[in-house]
PDB file of N, CA and C in Angstrom:
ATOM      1  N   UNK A   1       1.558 -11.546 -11.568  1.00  0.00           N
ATOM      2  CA  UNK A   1       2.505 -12.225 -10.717  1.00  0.00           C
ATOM      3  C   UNK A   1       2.153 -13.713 -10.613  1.00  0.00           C
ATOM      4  N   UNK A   2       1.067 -13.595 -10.614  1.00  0.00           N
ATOM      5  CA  UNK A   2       0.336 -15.495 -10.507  1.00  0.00           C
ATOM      6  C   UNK A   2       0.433 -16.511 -11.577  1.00  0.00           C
ATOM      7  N   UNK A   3       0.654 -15.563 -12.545  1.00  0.00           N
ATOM      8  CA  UNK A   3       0.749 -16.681 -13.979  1.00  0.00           C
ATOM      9  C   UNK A   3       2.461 -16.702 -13.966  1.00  0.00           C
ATOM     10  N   UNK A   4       3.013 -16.011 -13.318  1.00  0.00           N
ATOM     11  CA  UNK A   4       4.780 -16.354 -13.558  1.00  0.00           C
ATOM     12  C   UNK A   4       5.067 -17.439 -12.645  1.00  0.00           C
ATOM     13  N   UNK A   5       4.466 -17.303 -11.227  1.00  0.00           N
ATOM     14  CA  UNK A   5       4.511 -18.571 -10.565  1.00  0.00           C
ATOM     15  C   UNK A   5       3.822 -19.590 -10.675  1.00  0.00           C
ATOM     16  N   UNK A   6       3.467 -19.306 -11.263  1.00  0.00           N
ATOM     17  CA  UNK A   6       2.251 -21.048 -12.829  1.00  0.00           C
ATOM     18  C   UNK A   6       3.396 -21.588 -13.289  1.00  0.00           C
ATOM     19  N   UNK A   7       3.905 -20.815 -14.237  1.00  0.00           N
ATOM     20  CA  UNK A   7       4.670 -20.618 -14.740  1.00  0.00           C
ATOM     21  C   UNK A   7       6.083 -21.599 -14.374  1.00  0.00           C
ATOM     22  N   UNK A   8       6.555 -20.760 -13.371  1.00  0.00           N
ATOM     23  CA  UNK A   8       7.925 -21.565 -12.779  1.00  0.00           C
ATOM     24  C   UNK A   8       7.804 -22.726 -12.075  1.00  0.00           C
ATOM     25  N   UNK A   9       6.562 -22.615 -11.853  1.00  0.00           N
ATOM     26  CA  UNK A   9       5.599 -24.344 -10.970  1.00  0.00           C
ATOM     27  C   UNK A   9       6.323 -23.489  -9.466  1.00  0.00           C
ATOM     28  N   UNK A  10       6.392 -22.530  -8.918  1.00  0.00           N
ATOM     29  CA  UNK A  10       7.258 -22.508  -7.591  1.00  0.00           C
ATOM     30  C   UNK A  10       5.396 -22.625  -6.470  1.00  0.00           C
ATOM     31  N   UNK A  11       6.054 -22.914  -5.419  1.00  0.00           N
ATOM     32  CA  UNK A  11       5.207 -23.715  -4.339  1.00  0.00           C
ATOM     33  C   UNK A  11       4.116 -21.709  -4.075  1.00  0.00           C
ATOM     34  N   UNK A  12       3.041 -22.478  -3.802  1.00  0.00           N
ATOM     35  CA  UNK A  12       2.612 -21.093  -2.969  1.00  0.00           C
ATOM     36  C   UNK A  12       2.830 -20.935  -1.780  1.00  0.00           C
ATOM     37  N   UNK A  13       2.860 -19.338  -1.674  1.00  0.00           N
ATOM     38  CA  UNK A  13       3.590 -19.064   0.230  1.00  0.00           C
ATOM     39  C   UNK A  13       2.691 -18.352   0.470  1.00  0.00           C
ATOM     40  N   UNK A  14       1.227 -17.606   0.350  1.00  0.00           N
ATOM     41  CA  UNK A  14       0.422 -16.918   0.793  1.00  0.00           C
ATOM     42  C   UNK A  14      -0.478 -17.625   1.170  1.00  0.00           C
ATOM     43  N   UNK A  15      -1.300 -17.506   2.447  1.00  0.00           N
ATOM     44  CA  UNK A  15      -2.673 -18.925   2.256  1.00  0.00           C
ATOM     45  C   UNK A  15      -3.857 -18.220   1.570  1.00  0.00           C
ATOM     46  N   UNK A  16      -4.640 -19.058   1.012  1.00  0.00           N
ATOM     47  CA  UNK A  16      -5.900 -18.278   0.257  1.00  0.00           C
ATOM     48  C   UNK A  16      -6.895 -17.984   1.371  1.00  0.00           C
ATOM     49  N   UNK A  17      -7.654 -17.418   0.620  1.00  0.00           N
ATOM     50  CA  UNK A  17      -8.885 -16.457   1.193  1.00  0.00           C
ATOM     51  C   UNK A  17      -9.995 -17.707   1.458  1.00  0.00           C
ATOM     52  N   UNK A  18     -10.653 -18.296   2.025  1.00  0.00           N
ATOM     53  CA  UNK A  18     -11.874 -19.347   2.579  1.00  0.00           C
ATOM     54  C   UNK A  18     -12.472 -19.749   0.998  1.00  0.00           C
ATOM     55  N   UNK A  19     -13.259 -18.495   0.848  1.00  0.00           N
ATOM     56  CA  UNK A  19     -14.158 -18.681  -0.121  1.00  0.00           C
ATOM     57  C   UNK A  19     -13.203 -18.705  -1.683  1.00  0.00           C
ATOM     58  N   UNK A  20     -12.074 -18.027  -1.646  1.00  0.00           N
ATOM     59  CA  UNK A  20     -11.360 -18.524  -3.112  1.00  0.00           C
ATOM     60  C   UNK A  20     -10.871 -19.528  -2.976  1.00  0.00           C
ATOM     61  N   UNK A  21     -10.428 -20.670  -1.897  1.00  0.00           N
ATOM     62  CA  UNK A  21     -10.341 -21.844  -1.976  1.00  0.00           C
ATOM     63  C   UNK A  21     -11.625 -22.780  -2.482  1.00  0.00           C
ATOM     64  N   UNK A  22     -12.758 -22.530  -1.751  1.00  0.00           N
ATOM     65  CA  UNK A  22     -13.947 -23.247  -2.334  1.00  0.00           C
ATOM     66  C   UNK A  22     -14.305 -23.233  -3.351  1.00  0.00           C
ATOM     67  N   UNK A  23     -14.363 -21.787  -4.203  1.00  0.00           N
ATOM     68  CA  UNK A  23     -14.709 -21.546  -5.669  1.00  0.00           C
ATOM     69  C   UNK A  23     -13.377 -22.788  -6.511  1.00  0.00           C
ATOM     70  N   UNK A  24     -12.495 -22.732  -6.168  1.00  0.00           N
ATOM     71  CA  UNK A  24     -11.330 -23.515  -6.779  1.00  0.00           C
ATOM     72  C   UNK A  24     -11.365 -24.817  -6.748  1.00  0.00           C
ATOM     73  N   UNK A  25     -11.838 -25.274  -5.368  1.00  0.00           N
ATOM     74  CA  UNK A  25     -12.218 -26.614  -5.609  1.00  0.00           C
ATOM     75  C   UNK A  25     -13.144 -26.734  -6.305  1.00  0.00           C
ATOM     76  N   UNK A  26     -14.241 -26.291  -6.231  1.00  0.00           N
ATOM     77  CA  UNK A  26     -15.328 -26.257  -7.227  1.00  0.00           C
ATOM     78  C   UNK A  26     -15.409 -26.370  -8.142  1.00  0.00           C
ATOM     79  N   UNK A  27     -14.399 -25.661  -9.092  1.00  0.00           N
ATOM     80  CA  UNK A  27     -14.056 -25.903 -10.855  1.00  0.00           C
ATOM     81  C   UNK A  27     -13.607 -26.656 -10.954  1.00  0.00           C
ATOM     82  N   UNK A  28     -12.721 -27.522  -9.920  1.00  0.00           N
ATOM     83  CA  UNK A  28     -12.039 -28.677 -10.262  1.00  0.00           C
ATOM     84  C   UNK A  28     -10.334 -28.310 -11.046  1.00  0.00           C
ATOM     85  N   UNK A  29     -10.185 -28.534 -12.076  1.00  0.00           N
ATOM     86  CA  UNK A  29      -9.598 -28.656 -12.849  1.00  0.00           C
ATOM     87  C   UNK A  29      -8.798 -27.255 -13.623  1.00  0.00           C
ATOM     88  N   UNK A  30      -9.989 -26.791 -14.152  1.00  0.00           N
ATOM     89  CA  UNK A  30     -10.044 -25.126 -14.499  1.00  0.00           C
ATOM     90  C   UNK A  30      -9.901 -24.354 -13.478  1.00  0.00           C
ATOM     91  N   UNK A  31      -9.741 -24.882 -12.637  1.00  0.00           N
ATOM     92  CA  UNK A  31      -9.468 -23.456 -11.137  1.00  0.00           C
ATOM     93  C   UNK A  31      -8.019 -23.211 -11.193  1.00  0.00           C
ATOM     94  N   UNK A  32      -7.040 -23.503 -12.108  1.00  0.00           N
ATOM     95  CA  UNK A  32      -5.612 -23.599 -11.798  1.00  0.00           C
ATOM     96  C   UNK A  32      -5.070 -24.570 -10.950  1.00  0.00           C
ATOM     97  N   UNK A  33      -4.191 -24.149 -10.110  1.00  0.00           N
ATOM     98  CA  UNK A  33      -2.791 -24.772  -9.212  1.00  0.00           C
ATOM     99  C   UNK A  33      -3.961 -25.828  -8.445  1.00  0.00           C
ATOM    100  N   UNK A  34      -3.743 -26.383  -7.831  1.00  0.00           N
ATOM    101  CA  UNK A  34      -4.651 -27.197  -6.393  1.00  0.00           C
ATOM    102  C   UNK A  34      -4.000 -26.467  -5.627  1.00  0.00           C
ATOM    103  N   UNK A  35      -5.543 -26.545  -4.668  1.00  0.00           N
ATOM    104  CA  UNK A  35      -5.373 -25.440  -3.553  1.00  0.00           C
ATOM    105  C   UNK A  35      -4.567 -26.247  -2.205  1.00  0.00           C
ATOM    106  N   UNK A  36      -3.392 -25.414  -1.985  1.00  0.00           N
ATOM    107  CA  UNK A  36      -2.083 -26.353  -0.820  1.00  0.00           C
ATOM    108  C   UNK A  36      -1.618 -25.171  -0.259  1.00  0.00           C
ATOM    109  N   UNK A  37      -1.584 -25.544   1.019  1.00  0.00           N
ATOM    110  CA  UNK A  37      -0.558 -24.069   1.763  1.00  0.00           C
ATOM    111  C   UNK A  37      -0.015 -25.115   3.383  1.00  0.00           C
ATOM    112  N   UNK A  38       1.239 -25.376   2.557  1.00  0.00           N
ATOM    113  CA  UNK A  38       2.112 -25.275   3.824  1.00  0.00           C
ATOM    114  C   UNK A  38       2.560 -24.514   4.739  1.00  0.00           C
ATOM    115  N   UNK A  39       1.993 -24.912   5.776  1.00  0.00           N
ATOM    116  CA  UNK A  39       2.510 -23.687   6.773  1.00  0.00           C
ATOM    117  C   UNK A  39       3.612 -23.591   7.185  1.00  0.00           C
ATOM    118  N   UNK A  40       4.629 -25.128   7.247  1.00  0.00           N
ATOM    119  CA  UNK A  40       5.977 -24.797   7.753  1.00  0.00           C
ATOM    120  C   UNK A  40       6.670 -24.110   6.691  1.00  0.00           C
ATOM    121  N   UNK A  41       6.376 -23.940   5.199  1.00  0.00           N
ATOM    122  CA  UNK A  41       6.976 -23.389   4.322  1.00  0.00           C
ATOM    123  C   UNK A  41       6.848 -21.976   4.517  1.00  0.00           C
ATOM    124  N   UNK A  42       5.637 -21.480   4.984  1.00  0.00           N
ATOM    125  CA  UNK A  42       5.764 -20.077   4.867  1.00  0.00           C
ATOM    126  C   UNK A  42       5.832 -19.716   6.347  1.00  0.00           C
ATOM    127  N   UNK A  43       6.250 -19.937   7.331  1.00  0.00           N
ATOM    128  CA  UNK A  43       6.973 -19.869   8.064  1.00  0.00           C
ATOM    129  C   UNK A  43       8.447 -19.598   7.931  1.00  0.00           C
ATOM    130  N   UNK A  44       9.265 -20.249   7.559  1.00  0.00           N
ATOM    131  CA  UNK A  44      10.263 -20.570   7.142  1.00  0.00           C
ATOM    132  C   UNK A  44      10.818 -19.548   6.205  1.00  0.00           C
ATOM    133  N   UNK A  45       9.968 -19.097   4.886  1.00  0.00           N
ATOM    134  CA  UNK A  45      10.030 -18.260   3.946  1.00  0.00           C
ATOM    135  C   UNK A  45      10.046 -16.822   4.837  1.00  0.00           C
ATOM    136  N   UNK A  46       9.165 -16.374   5.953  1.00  0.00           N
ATOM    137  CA  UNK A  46       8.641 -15.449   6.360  1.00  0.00           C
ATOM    138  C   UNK A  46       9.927 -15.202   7.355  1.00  0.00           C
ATOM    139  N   UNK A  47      10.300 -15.953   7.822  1.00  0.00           N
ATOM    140  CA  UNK A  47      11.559 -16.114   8.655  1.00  0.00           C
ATOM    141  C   UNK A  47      12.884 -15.157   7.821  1.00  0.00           C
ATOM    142  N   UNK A  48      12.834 -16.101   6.767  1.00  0.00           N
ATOM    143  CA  UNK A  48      14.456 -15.830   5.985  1.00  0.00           C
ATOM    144  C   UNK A  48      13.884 -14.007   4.948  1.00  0.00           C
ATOM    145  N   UNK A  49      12.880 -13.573   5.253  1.00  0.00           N
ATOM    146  CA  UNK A  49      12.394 -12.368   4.790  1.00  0.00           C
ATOM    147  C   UNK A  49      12.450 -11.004   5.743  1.00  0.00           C
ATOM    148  N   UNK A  50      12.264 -11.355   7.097  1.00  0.00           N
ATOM    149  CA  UNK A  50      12.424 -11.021   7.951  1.00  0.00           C
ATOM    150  C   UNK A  50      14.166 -10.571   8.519  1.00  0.00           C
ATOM    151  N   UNK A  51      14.826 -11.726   8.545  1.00  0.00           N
ATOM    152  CA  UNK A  51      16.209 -11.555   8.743  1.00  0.00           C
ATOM    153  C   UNK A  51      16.954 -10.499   7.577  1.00  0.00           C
ATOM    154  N   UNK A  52      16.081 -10.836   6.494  1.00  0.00           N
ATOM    155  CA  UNK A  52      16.895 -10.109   5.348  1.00  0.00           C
ATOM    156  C   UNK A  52      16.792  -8.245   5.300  1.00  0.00           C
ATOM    157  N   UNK A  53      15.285  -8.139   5.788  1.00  0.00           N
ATOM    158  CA  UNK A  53      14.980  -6.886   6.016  1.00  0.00           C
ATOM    159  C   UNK A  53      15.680  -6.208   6.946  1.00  0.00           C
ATOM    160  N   UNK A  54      16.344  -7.059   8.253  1.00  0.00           N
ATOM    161  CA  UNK A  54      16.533  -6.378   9.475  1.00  0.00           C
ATOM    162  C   UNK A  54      18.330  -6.046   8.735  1.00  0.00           C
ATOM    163  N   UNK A  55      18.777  -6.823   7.757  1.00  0.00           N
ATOM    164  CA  UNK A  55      19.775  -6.928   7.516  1.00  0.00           C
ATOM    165  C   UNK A  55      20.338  -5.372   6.841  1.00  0.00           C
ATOM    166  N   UNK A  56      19.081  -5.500   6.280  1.00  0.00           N
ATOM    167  CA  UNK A  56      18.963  -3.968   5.307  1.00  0.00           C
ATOM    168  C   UNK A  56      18.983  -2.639   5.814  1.00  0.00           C
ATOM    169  N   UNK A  57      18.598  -3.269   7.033  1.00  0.00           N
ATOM    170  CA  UNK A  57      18.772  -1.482   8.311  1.00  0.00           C
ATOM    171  C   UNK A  57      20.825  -1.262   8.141  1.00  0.00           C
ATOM    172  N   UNK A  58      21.315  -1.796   8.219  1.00  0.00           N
ATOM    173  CA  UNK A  58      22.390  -1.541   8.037  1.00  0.00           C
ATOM    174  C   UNK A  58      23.097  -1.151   6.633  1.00  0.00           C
ATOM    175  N   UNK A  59      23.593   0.479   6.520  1.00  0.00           N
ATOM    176  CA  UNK A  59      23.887   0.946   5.450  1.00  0.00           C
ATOM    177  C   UNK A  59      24.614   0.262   4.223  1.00  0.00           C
ATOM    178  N   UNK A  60      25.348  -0.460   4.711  1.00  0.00           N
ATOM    179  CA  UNK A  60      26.804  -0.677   4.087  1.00  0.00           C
ATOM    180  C   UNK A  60      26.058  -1.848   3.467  1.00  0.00           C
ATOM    181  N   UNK A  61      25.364  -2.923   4.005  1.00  0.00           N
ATOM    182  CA  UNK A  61      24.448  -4.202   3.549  1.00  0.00           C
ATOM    183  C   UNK A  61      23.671  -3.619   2.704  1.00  0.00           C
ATOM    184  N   UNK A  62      22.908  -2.620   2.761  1.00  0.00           N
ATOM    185  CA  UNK A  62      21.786  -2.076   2.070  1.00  0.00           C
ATOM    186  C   UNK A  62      22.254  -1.837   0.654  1.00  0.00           C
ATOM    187  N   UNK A  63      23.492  -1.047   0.669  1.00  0.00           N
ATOM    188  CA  UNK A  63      23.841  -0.387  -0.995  1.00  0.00           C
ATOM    189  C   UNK A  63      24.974  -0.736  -1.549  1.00  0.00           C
ATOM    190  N   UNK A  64      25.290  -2.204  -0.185  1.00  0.00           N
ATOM    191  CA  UNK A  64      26.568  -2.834  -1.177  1.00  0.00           C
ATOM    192  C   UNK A  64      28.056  -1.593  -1.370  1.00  0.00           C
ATOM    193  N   UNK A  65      28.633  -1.256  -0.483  1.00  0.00           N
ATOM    194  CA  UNK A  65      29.484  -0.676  -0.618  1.00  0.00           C
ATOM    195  C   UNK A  65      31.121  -1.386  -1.118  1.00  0.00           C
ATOM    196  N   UNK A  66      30.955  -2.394  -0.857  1.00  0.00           N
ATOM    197  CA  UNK A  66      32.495  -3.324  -0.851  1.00  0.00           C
ATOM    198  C   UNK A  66      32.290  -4.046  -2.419  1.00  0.00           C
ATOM    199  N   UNK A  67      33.330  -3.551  -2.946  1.00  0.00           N
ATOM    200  CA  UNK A  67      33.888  -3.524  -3.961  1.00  0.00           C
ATOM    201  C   UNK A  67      33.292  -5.565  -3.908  1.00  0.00           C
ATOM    202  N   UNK A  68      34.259  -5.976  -3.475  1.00  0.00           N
ATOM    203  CA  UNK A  68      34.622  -7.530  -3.563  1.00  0.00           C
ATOM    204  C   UNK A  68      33.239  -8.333  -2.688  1.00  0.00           C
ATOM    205  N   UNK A  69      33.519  -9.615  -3.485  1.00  0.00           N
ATOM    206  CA  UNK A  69      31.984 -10.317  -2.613  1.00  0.00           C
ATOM    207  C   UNK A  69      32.585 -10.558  -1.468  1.00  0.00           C
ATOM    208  N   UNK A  70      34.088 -11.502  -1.197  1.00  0.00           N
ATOM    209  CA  UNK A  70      34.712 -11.742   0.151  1.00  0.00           C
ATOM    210  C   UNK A  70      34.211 -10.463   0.920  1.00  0.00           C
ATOM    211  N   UNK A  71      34.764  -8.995   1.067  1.00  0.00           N
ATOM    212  CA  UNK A  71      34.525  -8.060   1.785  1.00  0.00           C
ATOM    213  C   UNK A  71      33.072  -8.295   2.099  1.00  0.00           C
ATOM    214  N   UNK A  72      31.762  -8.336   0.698  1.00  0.00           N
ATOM    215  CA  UNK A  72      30.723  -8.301   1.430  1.00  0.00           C
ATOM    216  C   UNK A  72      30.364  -9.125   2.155  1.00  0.00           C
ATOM    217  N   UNK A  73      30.557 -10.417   2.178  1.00  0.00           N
ATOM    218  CA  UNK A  73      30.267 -11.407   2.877  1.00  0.00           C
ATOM    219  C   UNK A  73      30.659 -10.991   4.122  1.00  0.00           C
ATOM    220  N   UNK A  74      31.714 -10.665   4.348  1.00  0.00           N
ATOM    221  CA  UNK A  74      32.238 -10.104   5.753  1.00  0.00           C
ATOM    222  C   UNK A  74      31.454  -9.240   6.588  1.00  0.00           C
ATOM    223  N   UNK A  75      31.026  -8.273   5.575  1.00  0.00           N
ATOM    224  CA  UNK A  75      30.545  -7.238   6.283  1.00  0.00           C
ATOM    225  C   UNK A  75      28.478  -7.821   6.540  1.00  0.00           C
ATOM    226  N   UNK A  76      28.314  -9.028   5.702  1.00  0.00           N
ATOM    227  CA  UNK A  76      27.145  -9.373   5.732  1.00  0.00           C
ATOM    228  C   UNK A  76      26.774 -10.131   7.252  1.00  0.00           C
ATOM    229  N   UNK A  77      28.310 -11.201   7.936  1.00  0.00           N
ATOM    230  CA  UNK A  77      28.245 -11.742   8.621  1.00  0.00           C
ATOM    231  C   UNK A  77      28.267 -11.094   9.999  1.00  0.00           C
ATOM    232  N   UNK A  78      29.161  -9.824   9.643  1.00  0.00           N
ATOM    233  CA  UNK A  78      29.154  -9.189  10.680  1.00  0.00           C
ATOM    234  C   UNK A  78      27.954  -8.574  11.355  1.00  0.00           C
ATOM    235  N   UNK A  79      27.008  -7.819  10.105  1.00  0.00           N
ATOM    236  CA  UNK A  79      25.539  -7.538  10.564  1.00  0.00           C
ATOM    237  C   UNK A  79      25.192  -8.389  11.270  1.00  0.00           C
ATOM    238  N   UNK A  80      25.396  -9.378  10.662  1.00  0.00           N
ATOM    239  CA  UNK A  80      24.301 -10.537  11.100  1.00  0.00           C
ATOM    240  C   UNK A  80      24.565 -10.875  12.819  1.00  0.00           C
ATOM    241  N   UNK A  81      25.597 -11.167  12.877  1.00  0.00           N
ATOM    242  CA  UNK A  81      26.673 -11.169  14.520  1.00  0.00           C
ATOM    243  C   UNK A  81      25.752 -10.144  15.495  1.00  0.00           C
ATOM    244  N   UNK A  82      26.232  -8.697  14.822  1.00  0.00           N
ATOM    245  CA  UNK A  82      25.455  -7.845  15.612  1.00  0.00           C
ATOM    246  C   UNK A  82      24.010  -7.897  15.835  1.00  0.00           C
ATOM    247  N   UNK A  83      23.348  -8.157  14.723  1.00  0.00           N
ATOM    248  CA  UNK A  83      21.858  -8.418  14.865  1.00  0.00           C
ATOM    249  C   UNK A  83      21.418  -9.440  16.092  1.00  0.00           C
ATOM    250  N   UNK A  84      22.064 -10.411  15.954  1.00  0.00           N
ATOM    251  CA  UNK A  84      22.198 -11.695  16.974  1.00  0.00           C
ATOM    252  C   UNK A  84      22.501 -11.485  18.270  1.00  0.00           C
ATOM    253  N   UNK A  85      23.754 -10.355  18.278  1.00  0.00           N
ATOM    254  CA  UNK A  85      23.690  -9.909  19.819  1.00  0.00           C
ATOM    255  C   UNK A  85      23.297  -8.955  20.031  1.00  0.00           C
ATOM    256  N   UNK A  86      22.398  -8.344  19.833  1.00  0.00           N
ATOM    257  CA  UNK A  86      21.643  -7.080  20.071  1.00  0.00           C
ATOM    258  C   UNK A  86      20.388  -7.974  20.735  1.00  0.00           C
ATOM    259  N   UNK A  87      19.706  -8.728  20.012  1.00  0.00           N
ATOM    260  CA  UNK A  87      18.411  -9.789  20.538  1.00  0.00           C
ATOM    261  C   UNK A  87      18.616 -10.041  22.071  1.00  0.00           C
TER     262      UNK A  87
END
């Protein structure tokens, strides 16, 4: 999974472990990526992962029943409505 996101250059969203950050600085160069972890990013990421899951409790969102994207969208916004007023 780590060499595909090498790969695509996409940002990291997990923070590293203490000591695999140090070993990494350490090699310098040969350690791969530089070691970076934004926290408002994975916040943010963790956020829009979260909403998506709760989204998925609902059948019809889950397995895509509506033929047409308009319908799904509808029925996506509507979860979402309910999710919002249920909170």
């Amino acid at each position: 999974m780590r060499p595909c996101r090498r790969a695509a250059r996409t940002g990291l969203r997990l923070p590293e472990r203490k000591n695999q950050k140090v070993n990494r600085q350490r090699r310098g160069s040969q350690g791969g990526p530089p070691t970076g972890f934004v926290q408002a990013r994975y916040v943010r990421s963790n956020e829009v992962e979260r909403c998506i899951n709760a989204l998925k409790g609902f059948r019809a969102v889950a397995t895509r029943y509506d033929k047409r994207a308009y319908v799904f969208h509808g029925t996506v916004t509507l979860a979402a409505i309910r999710l919002w007023l249920r909170c």
